[in-house]
Structure formats: C-alpha cells, structure tokens
Protein backbone atom coordinates (compact mmCIF):
# COMPACT_ATOMS: atom_id res chain seq x y z
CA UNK A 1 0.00 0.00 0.00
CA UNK A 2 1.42 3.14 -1.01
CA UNK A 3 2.31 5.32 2.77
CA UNK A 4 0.24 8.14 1.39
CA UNK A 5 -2.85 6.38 1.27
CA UNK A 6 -2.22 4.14 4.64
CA UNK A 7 -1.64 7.75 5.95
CA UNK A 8 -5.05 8.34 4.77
CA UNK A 9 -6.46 5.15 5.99
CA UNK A 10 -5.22 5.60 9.20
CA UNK A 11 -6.17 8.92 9.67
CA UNK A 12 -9.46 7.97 8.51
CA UNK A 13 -10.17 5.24 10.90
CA UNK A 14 -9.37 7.67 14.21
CA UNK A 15 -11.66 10.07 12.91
CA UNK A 16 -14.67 7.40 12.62
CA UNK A 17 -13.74 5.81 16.40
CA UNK A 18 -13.51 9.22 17.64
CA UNK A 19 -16.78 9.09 16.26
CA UNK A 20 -18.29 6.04 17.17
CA UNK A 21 -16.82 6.72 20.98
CA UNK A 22 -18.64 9.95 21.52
CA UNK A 23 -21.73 9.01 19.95
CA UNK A 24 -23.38 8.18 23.46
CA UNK A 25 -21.94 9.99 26.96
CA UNK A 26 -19.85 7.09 28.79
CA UNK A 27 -20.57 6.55 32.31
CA UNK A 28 -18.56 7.74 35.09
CA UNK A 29 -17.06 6.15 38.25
CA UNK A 30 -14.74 7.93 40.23
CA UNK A 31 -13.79 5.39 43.16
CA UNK A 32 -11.41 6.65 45.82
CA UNK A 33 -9.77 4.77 48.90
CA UNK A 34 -8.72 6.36 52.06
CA UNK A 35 -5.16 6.35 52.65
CA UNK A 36 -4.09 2.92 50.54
CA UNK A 37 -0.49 3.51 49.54
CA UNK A 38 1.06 3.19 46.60
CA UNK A 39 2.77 -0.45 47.31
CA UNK A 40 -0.11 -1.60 48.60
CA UNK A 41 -1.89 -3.53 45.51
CA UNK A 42 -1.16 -7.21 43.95
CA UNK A 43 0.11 -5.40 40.84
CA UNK A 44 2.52 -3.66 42.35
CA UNK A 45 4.19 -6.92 44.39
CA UNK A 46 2.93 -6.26 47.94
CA UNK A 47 4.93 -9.32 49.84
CA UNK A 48 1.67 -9.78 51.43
CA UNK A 49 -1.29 -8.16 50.24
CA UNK A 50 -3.88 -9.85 47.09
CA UNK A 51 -5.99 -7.31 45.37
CA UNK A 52 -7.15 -10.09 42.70
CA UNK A 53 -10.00 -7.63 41.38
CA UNK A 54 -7.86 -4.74 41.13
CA UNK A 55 -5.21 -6.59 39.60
CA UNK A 56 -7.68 -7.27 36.89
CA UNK A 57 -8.87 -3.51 36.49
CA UNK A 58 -5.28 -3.07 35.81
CA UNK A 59 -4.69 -5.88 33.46
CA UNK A 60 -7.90 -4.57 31.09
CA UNK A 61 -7.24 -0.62 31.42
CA UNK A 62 -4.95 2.14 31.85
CA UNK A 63 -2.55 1.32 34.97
CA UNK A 64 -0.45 4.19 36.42
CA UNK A 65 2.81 3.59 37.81
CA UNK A 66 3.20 7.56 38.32
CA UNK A 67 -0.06 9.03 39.73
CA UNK A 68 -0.28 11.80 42.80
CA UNK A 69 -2.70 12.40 44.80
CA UNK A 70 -4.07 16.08 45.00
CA UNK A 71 -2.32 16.68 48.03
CA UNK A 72 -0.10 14.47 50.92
CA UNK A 73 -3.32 14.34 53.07
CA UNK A 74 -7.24 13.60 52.18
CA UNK A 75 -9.69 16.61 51.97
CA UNK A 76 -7.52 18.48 49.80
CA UNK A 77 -7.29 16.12 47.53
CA UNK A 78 -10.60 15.49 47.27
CA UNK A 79 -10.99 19.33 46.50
CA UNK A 80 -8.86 18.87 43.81
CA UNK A 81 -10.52 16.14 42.24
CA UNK A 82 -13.88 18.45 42.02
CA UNK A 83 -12.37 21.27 40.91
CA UNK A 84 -8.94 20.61 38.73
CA UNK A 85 -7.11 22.78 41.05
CA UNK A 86 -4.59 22.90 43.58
CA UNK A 87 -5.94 22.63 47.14
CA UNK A 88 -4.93 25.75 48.50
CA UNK A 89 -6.45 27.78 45.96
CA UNK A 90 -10.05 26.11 46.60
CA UNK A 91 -9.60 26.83 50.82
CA UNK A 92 -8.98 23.17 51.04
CA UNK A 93 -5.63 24.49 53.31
CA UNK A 94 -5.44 21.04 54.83
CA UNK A 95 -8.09 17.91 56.29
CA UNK A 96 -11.19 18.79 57.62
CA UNK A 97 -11.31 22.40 55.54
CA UNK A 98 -14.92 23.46 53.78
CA UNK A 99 -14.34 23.40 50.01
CA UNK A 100 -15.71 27.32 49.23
CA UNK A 101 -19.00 27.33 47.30
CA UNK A 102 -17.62 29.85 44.80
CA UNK A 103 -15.57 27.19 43.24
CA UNK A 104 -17.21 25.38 40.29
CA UNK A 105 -17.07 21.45 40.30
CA UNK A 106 -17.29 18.35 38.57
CA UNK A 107 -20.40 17.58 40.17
CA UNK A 108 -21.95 20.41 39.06
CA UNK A 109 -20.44 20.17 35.36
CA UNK A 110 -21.57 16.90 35.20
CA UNK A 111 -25.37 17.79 36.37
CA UNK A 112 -25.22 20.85 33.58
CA UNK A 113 -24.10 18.07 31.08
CA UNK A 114 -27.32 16.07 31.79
CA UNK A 115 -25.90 13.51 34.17
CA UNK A 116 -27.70 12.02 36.83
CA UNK A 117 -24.87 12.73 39.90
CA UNK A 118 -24.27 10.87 43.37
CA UNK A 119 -21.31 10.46 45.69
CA UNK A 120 -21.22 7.32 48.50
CA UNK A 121 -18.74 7.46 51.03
CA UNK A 122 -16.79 10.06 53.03
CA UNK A 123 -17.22 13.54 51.90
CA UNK A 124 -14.54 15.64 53.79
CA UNK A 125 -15.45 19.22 52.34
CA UNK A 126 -17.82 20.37 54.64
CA UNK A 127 -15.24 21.82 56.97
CA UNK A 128 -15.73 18.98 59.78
CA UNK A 129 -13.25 17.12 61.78
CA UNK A 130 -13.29 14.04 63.63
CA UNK A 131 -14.44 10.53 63.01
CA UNK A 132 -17.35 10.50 60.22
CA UNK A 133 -20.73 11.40 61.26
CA UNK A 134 -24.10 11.59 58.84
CA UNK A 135 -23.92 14.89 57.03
CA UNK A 136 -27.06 16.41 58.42
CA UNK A 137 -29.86 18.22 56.03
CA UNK A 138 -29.28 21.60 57.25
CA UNK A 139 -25.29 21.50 56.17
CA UNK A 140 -24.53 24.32 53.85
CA UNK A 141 -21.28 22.45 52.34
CA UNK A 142 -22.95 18.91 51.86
CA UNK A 143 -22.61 16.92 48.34
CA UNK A 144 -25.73 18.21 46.86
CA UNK A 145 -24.66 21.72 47.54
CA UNK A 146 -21.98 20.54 44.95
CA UNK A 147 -23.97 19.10 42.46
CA UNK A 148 -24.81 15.73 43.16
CA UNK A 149 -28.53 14.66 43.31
CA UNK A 150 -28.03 11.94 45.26
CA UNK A 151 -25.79 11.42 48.28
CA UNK A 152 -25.36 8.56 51.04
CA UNK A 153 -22.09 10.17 53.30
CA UNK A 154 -20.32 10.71 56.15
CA UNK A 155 -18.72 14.06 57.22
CA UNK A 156 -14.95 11.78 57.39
CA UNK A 157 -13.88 8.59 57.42
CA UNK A 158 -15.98 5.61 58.21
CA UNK A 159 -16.34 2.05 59.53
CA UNK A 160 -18.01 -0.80 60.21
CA UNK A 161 -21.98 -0.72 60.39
CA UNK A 162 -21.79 2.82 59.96
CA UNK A 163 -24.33 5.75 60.29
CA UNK A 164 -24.62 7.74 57.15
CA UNK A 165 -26.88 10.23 55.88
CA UNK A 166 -29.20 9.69 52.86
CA UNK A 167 -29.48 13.30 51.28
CA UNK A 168 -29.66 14.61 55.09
CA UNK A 169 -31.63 11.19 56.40
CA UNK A 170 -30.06 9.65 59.22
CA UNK A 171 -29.53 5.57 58.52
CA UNK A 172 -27.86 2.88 59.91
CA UNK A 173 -26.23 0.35 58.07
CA UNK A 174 -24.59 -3.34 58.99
CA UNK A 175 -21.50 -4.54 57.58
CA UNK A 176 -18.11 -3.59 55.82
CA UNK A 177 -18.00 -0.13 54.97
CA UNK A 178 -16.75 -0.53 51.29
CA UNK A 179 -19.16 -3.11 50.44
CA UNK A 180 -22.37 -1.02 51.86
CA UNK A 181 -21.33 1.91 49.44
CA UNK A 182 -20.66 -0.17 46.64
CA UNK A 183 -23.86 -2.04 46.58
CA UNK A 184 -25.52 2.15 47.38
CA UNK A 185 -23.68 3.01 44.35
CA UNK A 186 -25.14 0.21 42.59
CA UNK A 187 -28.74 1.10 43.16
CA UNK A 188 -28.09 4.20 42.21
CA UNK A 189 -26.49 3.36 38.93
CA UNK A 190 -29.62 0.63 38.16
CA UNK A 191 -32.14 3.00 38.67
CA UNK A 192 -30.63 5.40 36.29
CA UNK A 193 -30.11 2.50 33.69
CA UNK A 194 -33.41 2.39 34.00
CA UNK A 195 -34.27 5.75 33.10
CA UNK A 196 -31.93 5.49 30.12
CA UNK A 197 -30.10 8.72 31.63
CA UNK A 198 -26.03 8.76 32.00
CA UNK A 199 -24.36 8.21 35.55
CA UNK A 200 -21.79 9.96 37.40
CA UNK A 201 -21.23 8.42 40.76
CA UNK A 202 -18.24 8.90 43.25
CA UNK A 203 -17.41 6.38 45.53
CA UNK A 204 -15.16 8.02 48.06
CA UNK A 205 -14.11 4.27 50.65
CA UNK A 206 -13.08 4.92 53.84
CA UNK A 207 -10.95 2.26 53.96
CA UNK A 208 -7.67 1.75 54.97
CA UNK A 209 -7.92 4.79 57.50
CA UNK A 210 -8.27 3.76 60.73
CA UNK A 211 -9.28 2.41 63.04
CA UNK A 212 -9.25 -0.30 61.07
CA UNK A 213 -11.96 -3.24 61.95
CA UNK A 214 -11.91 -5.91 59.31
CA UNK A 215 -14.21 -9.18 58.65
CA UNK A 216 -12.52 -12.57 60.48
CA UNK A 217 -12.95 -13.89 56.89
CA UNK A 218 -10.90 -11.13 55.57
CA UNK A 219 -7.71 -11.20 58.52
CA UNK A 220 -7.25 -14.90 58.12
CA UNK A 221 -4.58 -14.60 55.76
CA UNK A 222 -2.53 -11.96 57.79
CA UNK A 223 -1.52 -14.33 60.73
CA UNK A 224 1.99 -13.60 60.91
CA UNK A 225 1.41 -9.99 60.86
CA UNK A 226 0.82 -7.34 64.00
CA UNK A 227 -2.61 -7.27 65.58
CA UNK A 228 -2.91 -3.63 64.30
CA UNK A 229 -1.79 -4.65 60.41
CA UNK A 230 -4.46 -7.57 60.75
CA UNK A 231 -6.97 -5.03 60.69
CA UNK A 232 -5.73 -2.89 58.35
CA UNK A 233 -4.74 -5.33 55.52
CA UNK A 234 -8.06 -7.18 56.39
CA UNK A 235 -10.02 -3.87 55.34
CA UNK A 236 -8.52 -3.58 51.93
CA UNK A 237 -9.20 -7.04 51.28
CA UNK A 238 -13.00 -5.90 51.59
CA UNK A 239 -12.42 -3.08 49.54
CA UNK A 240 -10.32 -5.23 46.86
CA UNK A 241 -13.73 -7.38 46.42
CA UNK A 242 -16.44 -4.71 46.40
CA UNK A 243 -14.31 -3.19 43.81
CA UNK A 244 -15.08 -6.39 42.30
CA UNK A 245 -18.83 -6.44 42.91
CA UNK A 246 -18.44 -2.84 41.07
CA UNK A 247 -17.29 -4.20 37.93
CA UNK A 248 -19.50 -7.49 38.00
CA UNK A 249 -22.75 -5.18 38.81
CA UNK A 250 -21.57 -2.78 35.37
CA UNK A 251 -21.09 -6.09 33.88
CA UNK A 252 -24.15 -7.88 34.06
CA UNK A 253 -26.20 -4.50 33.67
CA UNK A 254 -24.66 -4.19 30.70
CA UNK A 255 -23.11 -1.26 30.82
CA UNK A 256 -19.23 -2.28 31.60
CA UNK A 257 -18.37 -1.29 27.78
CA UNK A 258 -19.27 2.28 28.07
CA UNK A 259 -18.58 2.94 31.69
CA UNK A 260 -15.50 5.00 32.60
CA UNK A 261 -14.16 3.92 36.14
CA UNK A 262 -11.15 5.57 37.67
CA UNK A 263 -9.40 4.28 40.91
CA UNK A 264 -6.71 6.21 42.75
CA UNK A 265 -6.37 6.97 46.30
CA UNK A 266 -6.58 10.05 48.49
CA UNK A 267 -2.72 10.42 49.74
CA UNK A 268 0.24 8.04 50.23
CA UNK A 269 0.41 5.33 52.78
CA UNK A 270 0.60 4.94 56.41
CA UNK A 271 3.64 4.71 58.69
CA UNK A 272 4.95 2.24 61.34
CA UNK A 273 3.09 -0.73 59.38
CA UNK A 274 4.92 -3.71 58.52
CA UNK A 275 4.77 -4.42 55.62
CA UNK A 276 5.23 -1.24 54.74
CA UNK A 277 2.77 0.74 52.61
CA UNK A 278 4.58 2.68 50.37
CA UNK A 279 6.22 0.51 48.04
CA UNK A 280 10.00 1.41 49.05
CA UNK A 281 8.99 4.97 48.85
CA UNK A 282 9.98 8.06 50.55
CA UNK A 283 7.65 8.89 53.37
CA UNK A 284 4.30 8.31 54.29
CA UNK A 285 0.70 10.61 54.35
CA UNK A 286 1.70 13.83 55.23
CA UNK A 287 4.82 13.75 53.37
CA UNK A 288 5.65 15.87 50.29
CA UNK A 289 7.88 13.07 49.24
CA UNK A 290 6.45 10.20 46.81
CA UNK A 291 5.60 8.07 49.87
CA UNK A 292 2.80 10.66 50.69
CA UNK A 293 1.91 11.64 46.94
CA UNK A 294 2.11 9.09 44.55
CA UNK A 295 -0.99 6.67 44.52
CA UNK A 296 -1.86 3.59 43.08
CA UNK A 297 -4.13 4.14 39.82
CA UNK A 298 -6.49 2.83 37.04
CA UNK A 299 -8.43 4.09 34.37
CA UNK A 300 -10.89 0.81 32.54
CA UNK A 301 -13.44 1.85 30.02
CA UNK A 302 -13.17 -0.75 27.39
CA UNK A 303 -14.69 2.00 24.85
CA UNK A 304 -12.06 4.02 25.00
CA UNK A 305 -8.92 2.21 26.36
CA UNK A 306 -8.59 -1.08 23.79
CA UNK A 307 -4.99 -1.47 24.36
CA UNK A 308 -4.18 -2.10 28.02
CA UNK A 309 -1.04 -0.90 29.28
CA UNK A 310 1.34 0.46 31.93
CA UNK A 311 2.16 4.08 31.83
CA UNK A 312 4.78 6.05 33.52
CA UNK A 313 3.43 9.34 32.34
CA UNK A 314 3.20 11.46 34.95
CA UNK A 315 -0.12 12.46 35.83
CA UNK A 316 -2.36 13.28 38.87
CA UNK A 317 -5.56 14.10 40.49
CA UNK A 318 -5.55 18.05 38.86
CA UNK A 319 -5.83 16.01 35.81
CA UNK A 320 -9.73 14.56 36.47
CA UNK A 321 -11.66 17.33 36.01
CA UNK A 322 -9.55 18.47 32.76
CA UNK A 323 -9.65 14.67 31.26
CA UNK A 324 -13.45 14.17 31.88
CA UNK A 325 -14.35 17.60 30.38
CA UNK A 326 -13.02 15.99 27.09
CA UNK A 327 -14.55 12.32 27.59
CA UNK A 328 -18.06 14.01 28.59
CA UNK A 329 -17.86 17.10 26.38
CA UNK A 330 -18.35 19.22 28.98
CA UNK A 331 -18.42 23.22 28.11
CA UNK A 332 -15.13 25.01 29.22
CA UNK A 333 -16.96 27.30 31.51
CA UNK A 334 -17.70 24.48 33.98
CA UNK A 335 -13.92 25.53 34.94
CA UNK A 336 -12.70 27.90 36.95
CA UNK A 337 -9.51 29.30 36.01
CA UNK A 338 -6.56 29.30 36.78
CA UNK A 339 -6.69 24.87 35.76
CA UNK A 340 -3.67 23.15 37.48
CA UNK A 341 -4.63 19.76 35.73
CA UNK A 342 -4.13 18.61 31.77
CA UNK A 343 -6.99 16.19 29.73
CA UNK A 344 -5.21 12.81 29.64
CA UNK A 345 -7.71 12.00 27.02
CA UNK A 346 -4.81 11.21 23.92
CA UNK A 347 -2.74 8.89 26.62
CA UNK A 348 -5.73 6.34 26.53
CA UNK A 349 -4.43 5.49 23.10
CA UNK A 350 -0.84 5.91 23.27
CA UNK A 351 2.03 8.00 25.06
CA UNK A 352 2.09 11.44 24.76
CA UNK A 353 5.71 12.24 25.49
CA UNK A 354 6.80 14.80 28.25
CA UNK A 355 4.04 16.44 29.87
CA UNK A 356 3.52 19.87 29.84
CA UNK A 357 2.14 21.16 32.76
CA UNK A 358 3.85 20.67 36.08
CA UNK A 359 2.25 18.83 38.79
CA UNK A 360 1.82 21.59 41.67
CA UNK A 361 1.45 20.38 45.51
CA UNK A 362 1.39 23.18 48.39
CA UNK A 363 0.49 21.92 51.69
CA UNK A 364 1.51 23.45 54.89
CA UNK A 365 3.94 25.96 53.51
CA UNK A 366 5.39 23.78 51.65
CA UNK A 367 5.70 23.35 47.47
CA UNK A 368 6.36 21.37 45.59
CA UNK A 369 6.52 20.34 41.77
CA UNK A 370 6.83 17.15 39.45
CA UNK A 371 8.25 18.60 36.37
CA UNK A 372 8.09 14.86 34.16
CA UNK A 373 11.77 13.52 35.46
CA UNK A 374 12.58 16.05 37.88
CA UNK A 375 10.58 16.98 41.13
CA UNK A 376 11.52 20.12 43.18
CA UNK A 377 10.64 20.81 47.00
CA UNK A 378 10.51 23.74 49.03
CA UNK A 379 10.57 23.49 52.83
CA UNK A 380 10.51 26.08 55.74
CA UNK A 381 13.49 26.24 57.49
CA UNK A 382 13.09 28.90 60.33
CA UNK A 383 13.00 32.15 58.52
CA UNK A 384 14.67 30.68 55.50
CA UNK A 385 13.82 28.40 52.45
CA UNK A 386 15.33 25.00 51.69
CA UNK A 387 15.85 23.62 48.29
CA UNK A 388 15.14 19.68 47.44
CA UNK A 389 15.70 18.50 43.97
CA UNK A 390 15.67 14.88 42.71
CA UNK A 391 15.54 13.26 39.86
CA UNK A 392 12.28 10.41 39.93
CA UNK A 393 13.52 8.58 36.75
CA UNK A 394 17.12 7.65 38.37
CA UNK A 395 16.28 8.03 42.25
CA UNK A 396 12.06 7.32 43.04
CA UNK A 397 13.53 7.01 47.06
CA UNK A 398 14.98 10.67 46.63
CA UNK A 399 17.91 9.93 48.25
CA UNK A 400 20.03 11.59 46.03
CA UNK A 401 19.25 15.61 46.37
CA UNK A 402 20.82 17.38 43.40
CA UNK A 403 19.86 21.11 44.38
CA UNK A 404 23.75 21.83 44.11
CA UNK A 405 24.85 19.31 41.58
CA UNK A 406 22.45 20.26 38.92
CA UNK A 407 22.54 23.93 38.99
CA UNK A 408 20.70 24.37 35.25
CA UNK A 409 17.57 22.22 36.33
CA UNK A 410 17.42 23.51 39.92
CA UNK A 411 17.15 27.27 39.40
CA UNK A 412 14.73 26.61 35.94
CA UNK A 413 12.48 24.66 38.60
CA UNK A 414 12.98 27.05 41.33
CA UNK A 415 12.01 29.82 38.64
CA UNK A 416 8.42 27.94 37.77
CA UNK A 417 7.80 27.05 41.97
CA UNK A 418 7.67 29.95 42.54
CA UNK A 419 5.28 31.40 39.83
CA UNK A 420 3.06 28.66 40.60
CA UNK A 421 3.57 29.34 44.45
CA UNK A 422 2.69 33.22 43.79
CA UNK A 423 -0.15 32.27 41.18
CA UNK A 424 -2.02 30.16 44.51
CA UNK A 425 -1.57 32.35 46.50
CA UNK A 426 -3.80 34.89 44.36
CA UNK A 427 -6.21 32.25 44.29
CA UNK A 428 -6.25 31.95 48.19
CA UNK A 429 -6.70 35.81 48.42
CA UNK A 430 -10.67 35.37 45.97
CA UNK A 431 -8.91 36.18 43.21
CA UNK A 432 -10.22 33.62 40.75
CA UNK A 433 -13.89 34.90 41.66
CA UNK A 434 -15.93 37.50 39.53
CA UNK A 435 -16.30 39.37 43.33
CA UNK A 436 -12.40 39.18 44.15
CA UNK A 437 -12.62 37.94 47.35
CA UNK A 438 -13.83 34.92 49.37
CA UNK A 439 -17.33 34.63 50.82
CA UNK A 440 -17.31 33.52 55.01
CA UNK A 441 -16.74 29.94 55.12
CA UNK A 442 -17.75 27.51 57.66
CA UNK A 443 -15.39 27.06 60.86
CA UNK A 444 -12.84 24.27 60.55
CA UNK A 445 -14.06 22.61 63.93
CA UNK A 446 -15.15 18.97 65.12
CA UNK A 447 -18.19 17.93 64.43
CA UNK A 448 -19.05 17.59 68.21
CA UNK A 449 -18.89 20.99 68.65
CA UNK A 450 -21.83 22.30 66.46
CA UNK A 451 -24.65 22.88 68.21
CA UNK A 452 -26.17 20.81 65.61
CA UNK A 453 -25.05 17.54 66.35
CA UNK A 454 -25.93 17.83 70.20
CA UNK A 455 -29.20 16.28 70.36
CA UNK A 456 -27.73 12.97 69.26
CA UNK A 457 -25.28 12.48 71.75
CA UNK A 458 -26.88 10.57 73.84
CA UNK A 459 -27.16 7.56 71.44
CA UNK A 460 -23.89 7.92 70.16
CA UNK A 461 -21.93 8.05 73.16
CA UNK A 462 -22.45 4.43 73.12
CA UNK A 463 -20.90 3.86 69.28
CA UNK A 464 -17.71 2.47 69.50
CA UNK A 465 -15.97 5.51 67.13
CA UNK A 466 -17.69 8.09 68.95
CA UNK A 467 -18.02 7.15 72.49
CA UNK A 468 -14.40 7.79 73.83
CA UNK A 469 -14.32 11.45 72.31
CA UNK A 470 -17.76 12.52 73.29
CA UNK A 471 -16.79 11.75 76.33
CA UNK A 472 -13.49 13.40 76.69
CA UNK A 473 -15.29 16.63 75.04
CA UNK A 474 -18.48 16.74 77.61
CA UNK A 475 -15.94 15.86 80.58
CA UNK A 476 -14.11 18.95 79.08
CA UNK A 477 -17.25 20.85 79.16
CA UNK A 478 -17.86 19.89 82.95
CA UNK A 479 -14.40 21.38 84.12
C-alpha cells in the first residue's frame, strides 16, 4: 500500500472511532480509597497483600505507575478532584477544611451536562473534623450543595456498620464499609439505567484509615502480621472485592463497555506498618515526598482504552476534572480558572511524550513540583527556604538531592515554583472569583462541637468511634 494512502487510511479510521466513541456519553465512576499507599496492591508486588480484582482492572485498562494524589493528606485532595485545582487555591488548606462554594465542580459540570450525579462514602469538604458522622440536612457544604442529586455520606472517614446520611436522612447500616457503598452506588447506577439517563457516581471508601476493623474472613490470611496490620490489611481485602462487585454489577447490567471507572487513592500510605505501605517509597501521608503523593491508579473503560497498558506518564488528580471535560464534552466554563490539571484524554491510546504542565502540591507551607523527570521541593526552614531537587527517573527514594549538583535544572524549577507558588496564592486571596474575594466559610471545627449535632449524643456516646471522644469533650465541658 502506497504510505500516502495508509496515511489516509489511518487517519481515517481515528476520525470514525472518535466518532463512534462519543456518539453516546460514557458513564462515570470515580472510586477513591482512604489512605491505601502506593505499594499496597497485587500489581505492584505487595509481599503480602492480594488485590485479585484490582489486579484485573489493571490488566484490562490504563494502569499508572506515576499518579499523585491532589495533596499528601485527604480533603484536599478530594478538592482537587472536584475542581482541577490545587488545594490551596479552593480553601482546602489542609483535612477537615470546607471546600468554598464559589468554586465550580465536577459535580456540578456533570449535572449541567445532563448527568444524573451521586457520591457514597466520606465527603470531607464540609469543613468537619473528627471521626465520620451523617452529614445532616441543614449542612450548607454537603454533596448536593456541589452538584450531586443523590448522596449517602459521612462528614470523614468511616467504619463498620456505619451511620450515614441519605441526602440529610439519618440511617444505619450493617457490615463492611466498602461493600455497603458499593452495593448504594449500585442502586443508584440501576435506577438510572433504567431511566436510560447517563451516571456519574463517586465512591469516596473509607478504607484503609483507621481504626481499622476488618471481617474474620478477611484477617485470616494476615496471621503472621501485628494485631494492628491484621486489621488494616483485612479492610482492603473488603475493599479489593467490592471493587469487584463494582465491575461485576456494570457487567451484568450491561453497561461495563461504556462505563469509565477511575481508581486512585486520596494520599500516600501509612507509617509504622509492617509491611510497609509505600512501596519502598519516601515517606508516608503527610509527606511531600512520593511516599505521601504518589498513589496507586487505574483508568478501565473498554470503549475508549482497547490497548491495556502500563504508563509512567506522569499524571495526577488536577488532571480529572480536565480529562473528563473531554470524555463528557463538557463546556469550558464548567472551569474555573486558573486549571492546574491537563486532559489525559490522547494517553488512553498511546504515550504522549513529556508532559507539559507541572504537577503543583502546596500543603503546609510547603511546594512542591513534578516537572516529568525532575521533582523540586521547598521546605521552611526557620526564617529561611530549603531547596530539594531529585531526579524520579534515576532516584524514586529521593535519596540523592541534586539542588547543588544540577545547577541548570534547579534554578529553571525554582524559577516555575515559585510562579506557581505566587499564582495560589492569588487564588487563596478570591482572586479567581468575579467578586475578588472569598465569601465567610464555615469554621474548621469537630463535628461535636456544632450545636447541631448535640441532640444525638446521647445515642452515640455508646458507638464504639464516637463514644471515647464525646466523652473526653463533655468531661471537658464539665471542668
């Protein structure tokens, strides 16, 4: 065949599955886990750990081997995922912060687009500390404020025969957290299928956060491993096969083809665990090293990934909002600008080469950027500034810093930490907002101490994950 017209062929045949692929909206699932760390799936040779289903997500999709989390803790990087954009700039300043109404999110984009929206699981934006309680009606930051029709959540993390609230209804539910949200999220989707309208539902797992009760089923093969890991390797054992129920329920409703599902996790793993979580990286959650950034992640929609593979592209939670804009069409002024993130839409069919935004991170005045080989951190250090620069391709531990032996790269990154380090902090001054300035937001506080949550303290002093801090906070009260 002469190359101009297999040129022609080829460009040809893109066009028409461009085509075909857009022709109806795909489905949505955005599943997140609490704290897993990167080393701690099958795929990924845990020395103890079997995540058979998400092993299998892997095998048939898109499989990250470079993915960060939104930030090195969880609120803010759940902020990012519903808005494209750095934590900071959204208020998200660290856990338990109120994500600002003025921001526009991917719940709301989605709604606009004609999507029927729900979220299941912890929620984390309405500016509420503390073990996770049902998000009452009267909440001015809960999910629905944010788009989604449909919400069963808890203010934080959850366990256990939870209470959760039903669009502000309290409920009690029996069993392993992960599996009572999947089989929520299920319903959900069904009833949708149903009324032949397209889905976007976040699962947000509170699992592995502690403190971690798992199924005797599920701990059995942990033995040889500390009481406390028991637990916690038990609970993503649970969340390994609803994540399986997931895909079988898509499956046999028949809509696994044109369903987009995307698995990451909140922050990087926990310390003093053995095994560790982290995969033989750097630090842990809180870190601004990979240990407490990069996240396990997976992108399967047979429609539009039909070549399974590993990447090592960097990429990131900014990169969500930006990447489902393309897949759902979604109109560019569901965004607020400044966008952090980058559509990873072209790497579901092949590498892109180097990327060419840089991932930001600021978190407790620190920053931080992953610049495709090269990541650069800043660090208070009294009233001065200290310099980190490594170089992930060669050195993924960062043990090698090579602020002084790389003078070129250090200052160029320096140079574009700082813009991006000035441009946030615009952003956290209202900014970004048609009124220049940010509207009151809730108090960071524990949920405990809204006036709100009083009348039900009585029952739940006697829940195990409430009882010994209600009590601590009423004998406080009584001195």
């Amino acid at each position: 065949m002469l190359p101009v017209i297999k040129g022609f062929l080829t460009a040809l045949m893109l066009v028409v599955s461009t085509h075909t692929l857009f022709a109806v909206k795909p489905n949505i699932v955005l599943v997140m886990a609490d704290d897993q760390g990167w080393g701690q799936t099958g795929y990924n040779n845990h020395p103890v750990l079997k995540t058979p289903h998400l092993d299998v997500m892997a095998a048939n999709g898109l499989r990250f081997q470079r993915f960060y989390a939104g930030g090195p803790v969880c609120s803010p990087t759940r902020a990012t995922v519903l808005t494209g954009r750095t934590h900071d700039r959204t208020g998200v300043f660290d856990h338990g912060y109120a994500l600002r109404q003025q921001e526009k999110t991917l719940g709301h984009a989605m709604k606009s687009a004609g999507y029927a929206t729900g979220h299941f699981g912890k929620w984390h934006l309405n500016g509420l500390r503390g073990p996770g309680a049902p998000i009452l009606k009267n909440d001015t930051h809960h999910p629905g404020a944010f788009g989604f029709d449909e919400w069963l959540s808890v203010t934080n993390f959850f366990d256990r025969n939870p209470i959760m609230s039903r669009n502000g209804r309290i409920e009690e539910h029996s069993g392993d957290s992960s599996e009572i949200i999947v089989d929520e999220a299920l319903k959900f989707i069904k009833k949708k299928i149903e009324a032949k309208k397209p889905f976007f539902t976040v699962i947000w797992f509170g699992t592995p956060h502690d403190p971690w009760t798992a199924d005797e089923g599920d701990k059995k093969t942990f033995t040889q491993l500390s009481t406390k890991a028991q637990e916690h390797y038990g609970e993503l054992v649970a969340m390994d096969r609803s994540i399986g129920t997931l895909r079988d329920g898509l499956r046999k409703m028949g809509v696994a083809r044109d369903t987009l599902v995307w698995f990451t996790s909140d922050n990087g793993g926990l310390p003093r665990l053995d095994p560790p979580t982290t995969g033989g990286l750097r630090g842990f959650k809180g870190s601004m090293y990979e240990g407490g950034l990069r996240v396990p992640a997976i992108i399967e929609w047979p429609a539009g990934i039909q070549k399974p593979r590993i990447t090592h592209y960097p990429a990131g939670a900014v990169d969500i909002f930006p990447t489902l804009a393309k897949v759902a069409r979604l109109k560019k002024i569901t965004r607020l600008k400044p966008q952090d993130g980058q559509s990873l839409f072209k790497l579901f069919s092949q590498e892109i080469g180097p990327r060419k935004k840089p991932l930001p991170f600021r978190s407790r005045d620190r920053v931080a950027i992953v610049d495709n080989d090269y990541k650069i951190i800043s660090l208070p250090d009294g009233s001065n500034t200290h310099y980190e620069l490594y170089n992930l391709k060669l050195d993924s531990a960062e043990q090698d810093n090579l602020i002084n032996k790389a003078p070129a790269v250090a200052k160029r990154l320096r140079k574009k930490l700082q813009m991006i380090d000035a441009s946030v902090s615009a952003s956290v001054s209202g900014r970004d907002y048609p009124v220049k300035k940010v509207n009151p937001q809730p108090p960071r506080i524990f949920w405990w101490e809204s006036e709100a949550y009083r009348p039900y303290f009585s029952e739940w002093i006697k829940r195990p994950e409430y009882g010994p801090r209600l009590k601590r906070f009423l004998g406080s009260q009584q001195k």
